[in-house]
C-alpha atoms as a PDB file:
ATOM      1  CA  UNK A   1     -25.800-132.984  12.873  1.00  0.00           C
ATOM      2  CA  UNK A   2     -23.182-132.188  15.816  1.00  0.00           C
ATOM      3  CA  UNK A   3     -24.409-129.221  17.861  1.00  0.00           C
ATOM      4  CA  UNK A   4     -22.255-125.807  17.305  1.00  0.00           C
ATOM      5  CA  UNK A   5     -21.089-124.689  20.553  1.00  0.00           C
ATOM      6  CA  UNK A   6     -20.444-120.889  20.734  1.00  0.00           C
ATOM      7  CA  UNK A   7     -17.824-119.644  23.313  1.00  0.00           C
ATOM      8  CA  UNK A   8     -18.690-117.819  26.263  1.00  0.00           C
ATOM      9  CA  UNK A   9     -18.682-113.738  26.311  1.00  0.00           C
ATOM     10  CA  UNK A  10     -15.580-112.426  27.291  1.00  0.00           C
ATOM     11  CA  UNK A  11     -17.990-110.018  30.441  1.00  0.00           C
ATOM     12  CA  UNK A  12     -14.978-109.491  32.382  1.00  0.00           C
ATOM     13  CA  UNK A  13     -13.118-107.391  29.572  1.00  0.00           C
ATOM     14  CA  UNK A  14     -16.625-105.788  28.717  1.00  0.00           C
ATOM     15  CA  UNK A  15     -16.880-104.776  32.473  1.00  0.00           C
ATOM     16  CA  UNK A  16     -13.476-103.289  32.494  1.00  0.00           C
ATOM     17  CA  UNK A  17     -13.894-101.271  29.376  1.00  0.00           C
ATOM     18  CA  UNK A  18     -16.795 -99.916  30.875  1.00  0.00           C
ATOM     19  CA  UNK A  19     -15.231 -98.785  34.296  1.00  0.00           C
ATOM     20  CA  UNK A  20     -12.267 -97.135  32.296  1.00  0.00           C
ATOM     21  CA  UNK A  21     -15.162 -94.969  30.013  1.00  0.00           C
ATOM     22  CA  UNK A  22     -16.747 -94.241  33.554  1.00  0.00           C
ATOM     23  CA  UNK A  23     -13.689 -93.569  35.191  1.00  0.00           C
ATOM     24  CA  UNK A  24     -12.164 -91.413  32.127  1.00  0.00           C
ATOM     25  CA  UNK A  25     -15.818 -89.461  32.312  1.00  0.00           C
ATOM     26  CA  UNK A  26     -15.630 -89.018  36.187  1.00  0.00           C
ATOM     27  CA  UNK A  27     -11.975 -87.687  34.787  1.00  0.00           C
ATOM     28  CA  UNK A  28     -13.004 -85.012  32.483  1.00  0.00           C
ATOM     29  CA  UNK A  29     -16.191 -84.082  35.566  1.00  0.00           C
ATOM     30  CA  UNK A  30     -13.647 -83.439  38.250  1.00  0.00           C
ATOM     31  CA  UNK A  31     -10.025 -82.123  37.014  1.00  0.00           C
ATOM     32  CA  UNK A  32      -9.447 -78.433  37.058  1.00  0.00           C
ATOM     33  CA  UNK A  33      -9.443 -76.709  33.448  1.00  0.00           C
ATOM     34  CA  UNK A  34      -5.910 -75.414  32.779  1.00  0.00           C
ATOM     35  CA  UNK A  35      -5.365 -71.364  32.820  1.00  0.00           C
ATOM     36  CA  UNK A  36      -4.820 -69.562  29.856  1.00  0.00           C
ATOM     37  CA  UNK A  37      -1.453 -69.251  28.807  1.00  0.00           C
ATOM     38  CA  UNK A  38       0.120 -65.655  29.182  1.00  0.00           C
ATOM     39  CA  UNK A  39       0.465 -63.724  25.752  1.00  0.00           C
ATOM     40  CA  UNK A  40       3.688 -63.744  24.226  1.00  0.00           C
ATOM     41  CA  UNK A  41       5.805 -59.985  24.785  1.00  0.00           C
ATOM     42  CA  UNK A  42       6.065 -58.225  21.755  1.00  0.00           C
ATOM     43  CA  UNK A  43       8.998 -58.672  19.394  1.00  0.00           C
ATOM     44  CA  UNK A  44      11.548 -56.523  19.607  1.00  0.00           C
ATOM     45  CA  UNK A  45      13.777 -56.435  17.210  1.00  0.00           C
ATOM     46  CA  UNK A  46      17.660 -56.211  17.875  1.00  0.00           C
ATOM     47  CA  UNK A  47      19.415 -53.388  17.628  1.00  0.00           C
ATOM     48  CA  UNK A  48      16.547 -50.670  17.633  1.00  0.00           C
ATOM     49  CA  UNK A  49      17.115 -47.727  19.058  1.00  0.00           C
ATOM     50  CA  UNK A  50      15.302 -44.635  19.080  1.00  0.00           C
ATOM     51  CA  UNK A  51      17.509 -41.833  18.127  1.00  0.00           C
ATOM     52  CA  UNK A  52      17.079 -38.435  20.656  1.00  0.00           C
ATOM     53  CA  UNK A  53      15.984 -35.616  19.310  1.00  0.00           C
ATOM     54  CA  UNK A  54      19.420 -33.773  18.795  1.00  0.00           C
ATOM     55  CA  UNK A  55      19.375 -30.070  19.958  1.00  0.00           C
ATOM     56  CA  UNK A  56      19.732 -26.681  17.428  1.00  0.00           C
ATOM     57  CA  UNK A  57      23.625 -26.028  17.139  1.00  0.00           C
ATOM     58  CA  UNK A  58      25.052 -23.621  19.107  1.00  0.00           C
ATOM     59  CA  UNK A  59      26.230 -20.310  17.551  1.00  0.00           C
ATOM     60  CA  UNK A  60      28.114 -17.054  18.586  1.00  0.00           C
ATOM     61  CA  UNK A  61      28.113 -13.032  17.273  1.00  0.00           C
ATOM     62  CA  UNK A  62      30.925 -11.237  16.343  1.00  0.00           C
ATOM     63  CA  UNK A  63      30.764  -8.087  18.127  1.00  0.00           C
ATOM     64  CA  UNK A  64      34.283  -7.358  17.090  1.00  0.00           C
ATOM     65  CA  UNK A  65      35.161  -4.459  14.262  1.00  0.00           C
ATOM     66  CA  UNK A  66      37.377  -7.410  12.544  1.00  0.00           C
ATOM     67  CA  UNK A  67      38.067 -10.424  14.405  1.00  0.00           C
ATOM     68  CA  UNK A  68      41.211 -12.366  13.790  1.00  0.00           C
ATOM     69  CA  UNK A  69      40.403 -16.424  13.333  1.00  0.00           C
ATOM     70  CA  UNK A  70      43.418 -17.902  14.536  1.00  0.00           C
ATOM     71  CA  UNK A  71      44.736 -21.353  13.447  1.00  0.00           C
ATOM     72  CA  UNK A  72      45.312 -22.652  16.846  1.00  0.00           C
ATOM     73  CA  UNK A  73      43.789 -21.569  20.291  1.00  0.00           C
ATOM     74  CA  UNK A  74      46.568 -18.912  21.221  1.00  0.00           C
ATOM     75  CA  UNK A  75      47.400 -15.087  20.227  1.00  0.00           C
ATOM     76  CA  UNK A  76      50.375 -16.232  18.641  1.00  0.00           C
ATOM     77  CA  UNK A  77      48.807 -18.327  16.121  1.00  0.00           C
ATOM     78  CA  UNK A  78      48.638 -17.750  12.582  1.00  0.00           C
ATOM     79  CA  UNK A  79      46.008 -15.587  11.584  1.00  0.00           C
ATOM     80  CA  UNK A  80      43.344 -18.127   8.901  1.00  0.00           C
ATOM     81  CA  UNK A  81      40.999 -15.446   8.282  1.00  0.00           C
ATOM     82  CA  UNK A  82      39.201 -12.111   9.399  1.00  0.00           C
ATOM     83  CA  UNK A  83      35.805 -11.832  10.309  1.00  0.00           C
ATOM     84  CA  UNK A  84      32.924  -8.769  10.548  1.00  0.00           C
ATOM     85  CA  UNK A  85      30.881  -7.141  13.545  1.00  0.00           C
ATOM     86  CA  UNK A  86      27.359  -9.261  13.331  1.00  0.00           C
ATOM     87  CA  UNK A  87      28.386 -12.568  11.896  1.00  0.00           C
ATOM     88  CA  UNK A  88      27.049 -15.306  12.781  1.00  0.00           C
ATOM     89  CA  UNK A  89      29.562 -18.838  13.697  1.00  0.00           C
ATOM     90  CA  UNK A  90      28.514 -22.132  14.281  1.00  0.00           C
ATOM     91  CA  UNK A  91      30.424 -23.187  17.613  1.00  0.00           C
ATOM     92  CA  UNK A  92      32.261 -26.300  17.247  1.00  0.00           C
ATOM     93  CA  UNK A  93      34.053 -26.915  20.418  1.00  0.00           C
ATOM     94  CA  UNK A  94      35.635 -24.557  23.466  1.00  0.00           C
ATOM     95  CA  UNK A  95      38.920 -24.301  25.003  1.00  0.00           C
ATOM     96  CA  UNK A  96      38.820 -21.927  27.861  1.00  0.00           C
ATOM     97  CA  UNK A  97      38.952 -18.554  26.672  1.00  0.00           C
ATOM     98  CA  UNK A  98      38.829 -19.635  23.275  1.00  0.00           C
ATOM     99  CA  UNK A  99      35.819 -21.129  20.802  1.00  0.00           C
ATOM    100  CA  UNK A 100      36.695 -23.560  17.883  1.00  0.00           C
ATOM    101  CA  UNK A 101      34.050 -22.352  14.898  1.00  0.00           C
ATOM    102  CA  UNK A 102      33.084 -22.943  11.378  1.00  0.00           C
ATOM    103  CA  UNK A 103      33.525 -20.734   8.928  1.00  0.00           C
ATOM    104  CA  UNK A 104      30.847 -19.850   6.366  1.00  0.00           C
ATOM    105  CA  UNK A 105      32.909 -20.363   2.819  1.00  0.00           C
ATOM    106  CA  UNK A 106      34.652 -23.479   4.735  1.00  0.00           C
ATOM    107  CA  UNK A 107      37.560 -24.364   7.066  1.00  0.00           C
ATOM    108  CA  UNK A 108      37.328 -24.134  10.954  1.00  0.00           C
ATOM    109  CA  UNK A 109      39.400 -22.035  13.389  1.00  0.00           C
ATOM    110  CA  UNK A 110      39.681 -20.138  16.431  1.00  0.00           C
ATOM    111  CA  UNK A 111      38.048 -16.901  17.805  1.00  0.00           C
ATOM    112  CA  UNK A 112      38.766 -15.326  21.530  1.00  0.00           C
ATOM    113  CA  UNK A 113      35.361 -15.551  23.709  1.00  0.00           C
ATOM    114  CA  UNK A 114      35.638 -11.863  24.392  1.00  0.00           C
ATOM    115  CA  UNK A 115      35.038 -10.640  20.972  1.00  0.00           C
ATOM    116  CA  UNK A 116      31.668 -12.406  20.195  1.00  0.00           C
ATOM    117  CA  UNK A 117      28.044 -13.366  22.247  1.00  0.00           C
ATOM    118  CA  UNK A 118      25.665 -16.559  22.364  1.00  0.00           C
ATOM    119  CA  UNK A 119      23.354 -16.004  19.606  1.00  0.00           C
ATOM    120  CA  UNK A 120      19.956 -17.990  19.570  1.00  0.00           C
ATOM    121  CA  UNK A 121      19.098 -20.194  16.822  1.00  0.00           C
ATOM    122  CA  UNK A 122      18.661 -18.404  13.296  1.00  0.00           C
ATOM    123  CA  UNK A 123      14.943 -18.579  13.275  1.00  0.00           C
ATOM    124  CA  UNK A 124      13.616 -18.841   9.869  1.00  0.00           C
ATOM    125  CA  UNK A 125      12.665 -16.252   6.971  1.00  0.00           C
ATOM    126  CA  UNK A 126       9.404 -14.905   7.367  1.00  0.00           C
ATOM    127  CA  UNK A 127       8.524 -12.532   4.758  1.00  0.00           C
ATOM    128  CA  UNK A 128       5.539 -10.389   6.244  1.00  0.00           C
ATOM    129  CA  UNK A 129       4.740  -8.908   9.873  1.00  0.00           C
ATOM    130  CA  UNK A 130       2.248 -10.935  12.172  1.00  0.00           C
ATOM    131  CA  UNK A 131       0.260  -8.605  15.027  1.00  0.00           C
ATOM    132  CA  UNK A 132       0.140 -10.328  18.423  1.00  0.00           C
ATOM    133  CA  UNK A 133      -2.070  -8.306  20.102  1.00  0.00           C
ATOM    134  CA  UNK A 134      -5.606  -8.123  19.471  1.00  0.00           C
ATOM    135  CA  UNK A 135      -6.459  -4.454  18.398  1.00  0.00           C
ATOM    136  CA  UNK A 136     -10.019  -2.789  19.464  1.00  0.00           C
ATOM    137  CA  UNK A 137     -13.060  -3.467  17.247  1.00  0.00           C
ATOM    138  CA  UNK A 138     -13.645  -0.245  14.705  1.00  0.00           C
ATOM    139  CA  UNK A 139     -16.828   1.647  16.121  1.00  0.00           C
ATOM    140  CA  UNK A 140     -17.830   4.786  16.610  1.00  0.00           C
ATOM    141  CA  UNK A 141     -18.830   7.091  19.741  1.00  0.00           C
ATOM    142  CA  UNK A 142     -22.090   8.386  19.438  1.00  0.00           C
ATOM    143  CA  UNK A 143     -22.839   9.746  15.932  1.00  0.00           C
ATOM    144  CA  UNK A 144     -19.533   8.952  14.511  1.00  0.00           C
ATOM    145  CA  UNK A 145     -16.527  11.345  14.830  1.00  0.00           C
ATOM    146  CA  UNK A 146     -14.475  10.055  12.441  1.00  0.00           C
ATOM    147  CA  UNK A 147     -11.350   8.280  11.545  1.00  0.00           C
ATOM    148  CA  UNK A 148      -8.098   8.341  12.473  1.00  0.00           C
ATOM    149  CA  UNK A 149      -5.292   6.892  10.073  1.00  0.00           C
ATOM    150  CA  UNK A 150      -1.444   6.166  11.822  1.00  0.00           C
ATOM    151  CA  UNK A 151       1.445   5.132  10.863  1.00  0.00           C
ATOM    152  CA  UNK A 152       3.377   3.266  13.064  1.00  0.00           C
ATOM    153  CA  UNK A 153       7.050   2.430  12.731  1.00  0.00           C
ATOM    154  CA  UNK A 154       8.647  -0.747  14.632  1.00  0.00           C
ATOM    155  CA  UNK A 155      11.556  -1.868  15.705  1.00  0.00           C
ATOM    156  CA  UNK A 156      13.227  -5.452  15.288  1.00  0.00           C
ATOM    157  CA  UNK A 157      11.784  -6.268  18.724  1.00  0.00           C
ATOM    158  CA  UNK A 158       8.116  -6.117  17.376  1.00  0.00           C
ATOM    159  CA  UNK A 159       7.521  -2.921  19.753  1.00  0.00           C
ATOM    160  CA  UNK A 160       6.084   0.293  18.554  1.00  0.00           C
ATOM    161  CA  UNK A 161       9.040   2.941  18.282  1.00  0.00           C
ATOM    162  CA  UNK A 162       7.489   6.204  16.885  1.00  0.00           C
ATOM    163  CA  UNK A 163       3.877   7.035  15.142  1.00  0.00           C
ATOM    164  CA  UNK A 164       2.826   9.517  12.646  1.00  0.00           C
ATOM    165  CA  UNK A 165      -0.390  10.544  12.102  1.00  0.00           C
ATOM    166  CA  UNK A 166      -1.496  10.440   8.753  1.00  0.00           C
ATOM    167  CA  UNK A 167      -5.134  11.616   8.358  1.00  0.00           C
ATOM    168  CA  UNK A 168      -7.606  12.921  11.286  1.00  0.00           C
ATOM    169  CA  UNK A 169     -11.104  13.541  10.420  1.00  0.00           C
ATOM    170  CA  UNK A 170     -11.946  13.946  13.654  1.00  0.00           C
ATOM    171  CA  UNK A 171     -10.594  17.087  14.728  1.00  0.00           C
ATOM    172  CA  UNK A 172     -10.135  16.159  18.019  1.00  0.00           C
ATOM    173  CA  UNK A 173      -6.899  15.719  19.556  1.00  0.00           C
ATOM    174  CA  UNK A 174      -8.053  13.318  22.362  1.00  0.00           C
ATOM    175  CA  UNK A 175      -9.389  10.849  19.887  1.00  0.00           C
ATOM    176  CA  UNK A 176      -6.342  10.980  17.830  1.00  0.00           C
ATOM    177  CA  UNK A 177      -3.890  10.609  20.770  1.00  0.00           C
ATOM    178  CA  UNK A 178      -6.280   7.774  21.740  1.00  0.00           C
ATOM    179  CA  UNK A 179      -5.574   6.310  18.451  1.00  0.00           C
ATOM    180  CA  UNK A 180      -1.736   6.322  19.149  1.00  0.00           C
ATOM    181  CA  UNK A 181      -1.843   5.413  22.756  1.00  0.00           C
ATOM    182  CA  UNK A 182      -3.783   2.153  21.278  1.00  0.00           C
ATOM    183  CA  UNK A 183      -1.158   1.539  18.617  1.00  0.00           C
ATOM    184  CA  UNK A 184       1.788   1.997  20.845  1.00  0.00           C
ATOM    185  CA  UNK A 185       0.694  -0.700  22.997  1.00  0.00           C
ATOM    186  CA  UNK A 186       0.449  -3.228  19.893  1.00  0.00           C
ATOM    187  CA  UNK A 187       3.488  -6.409  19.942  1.00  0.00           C
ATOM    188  CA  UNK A 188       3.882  -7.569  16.381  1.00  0.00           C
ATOM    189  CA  UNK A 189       6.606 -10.133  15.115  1.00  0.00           C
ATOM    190  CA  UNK A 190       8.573  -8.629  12.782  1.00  0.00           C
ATOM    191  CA  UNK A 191       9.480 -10.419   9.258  1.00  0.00           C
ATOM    192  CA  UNK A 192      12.677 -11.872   8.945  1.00  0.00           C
ATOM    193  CA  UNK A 193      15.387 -12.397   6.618  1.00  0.00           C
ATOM    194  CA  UNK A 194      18.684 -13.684   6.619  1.00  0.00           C
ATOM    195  CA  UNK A 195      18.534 -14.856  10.255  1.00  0.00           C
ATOM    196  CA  UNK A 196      17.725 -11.182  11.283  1.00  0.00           C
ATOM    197  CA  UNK A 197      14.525  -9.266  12.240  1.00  0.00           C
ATOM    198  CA  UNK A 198      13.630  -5.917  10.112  1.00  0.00           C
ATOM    199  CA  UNK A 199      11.695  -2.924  10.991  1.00  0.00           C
ATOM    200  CA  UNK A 200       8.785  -2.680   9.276  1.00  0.00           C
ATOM    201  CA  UNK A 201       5.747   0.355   8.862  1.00  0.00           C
ATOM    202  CA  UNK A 202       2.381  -0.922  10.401  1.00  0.00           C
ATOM    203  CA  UNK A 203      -0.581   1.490   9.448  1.00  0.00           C
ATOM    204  CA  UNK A 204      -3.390   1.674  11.589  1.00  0.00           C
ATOM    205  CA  UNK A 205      -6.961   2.632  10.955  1.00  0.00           C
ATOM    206  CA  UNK A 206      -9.313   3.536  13.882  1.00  0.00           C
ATOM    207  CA  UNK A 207     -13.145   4.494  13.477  1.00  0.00           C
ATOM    208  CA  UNK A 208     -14.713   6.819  16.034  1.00  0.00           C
END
């Protein structure tokens, strides 16, 4: 029987696969790891803008007994309408001496600058009276004198304009005059209706 003759390793492609594992190992031991990549900016997306917030609109008084509104910025324009001491117009544009306004039932025209005032924004209705100040606790002096009732009457400005006294059982004049010096130096916020503040009656009740 003829002897089987096997053929010789290939060693040389053996060694060389080993050097490339040792040389791909000594590789990964010895190269610098890669920094992270920045994030990404945020999306934007095109065309966004954020709208200002856009101021109240500018008004004027009439302080005028009737105030012509003329079609045209001149005293020889045609006369559009007539308008009353105390309203209110919302200002739509100037030209010199004159003020381009709305008008409430409609239309637009033009009033002279010398006949009405800035007016502040129409603040909204409020229905009841609010006290700003922070009135004395109730207590009484010694045994207890008494109590003193007031009513106080105030103006659109929130400020005390006259008192009345309405019941004293004190019977002493200091305390009661007490009572109205304390009162008088009250600020309230007045209701308001319409876009105007009202005078209101504010009765005060102080224990002695």
């Amino acid at each position: 029987m003829p002897a089987v003759t096997r053929p010789p390793r290939s060693r040389p492609l053996a060694r060389l696969a080993l050097l490339a594992i040792g040389c791909a190992a000594a590789a990964c031991r010895t190269a610098p790891l890669a920094p992270p990549a920045p994030p990404a900016p945020p999306a934007v997306a095109p065309g966004t803008v954020v709208a200002p917030v856009p101021p109240p609109p500018e008004t004027v008084r009439v302080t005028g007994g009737r105030l012509n509104v003329r079609r045209a910025p001149a005293v020889t324009a045609a006369t559009v309408t007539r308008v009353r001491r105390g309203e209110r117009l919302a200002v739509l544009g100037r030209d010199g001496e004159w003020i381009r306004v709305a008008l409430a039932g409609g239309g637009e025209g033009w009033v002279s600058a010398r006949y009405v005032r800035s007016d502040a924004p129409c603040p909204a209705d409020k229905p009841g009276a609010e006290l700003l100040s922070d009135p004395p606790l109730s207590f009484s002096d010694g045994a207890g004198a008494g109590r003193v009732v007031i009513e106080a009457t105030v103006d659109p400005s929130g400020k005390v304009a006259a008192t009345k006294v309405v019941a004293d059982s004190t019977g002493a004049p200091a305390l009661v005059k007490r009572a109205e010096d304390e009162v008088r130096a009250f600020q309230f916020s007045p209701p308001v209706r319409d876009c105007r503040a009202l005078p209101f009656v504010y009765t005060y009740t102080r224990n002695f």
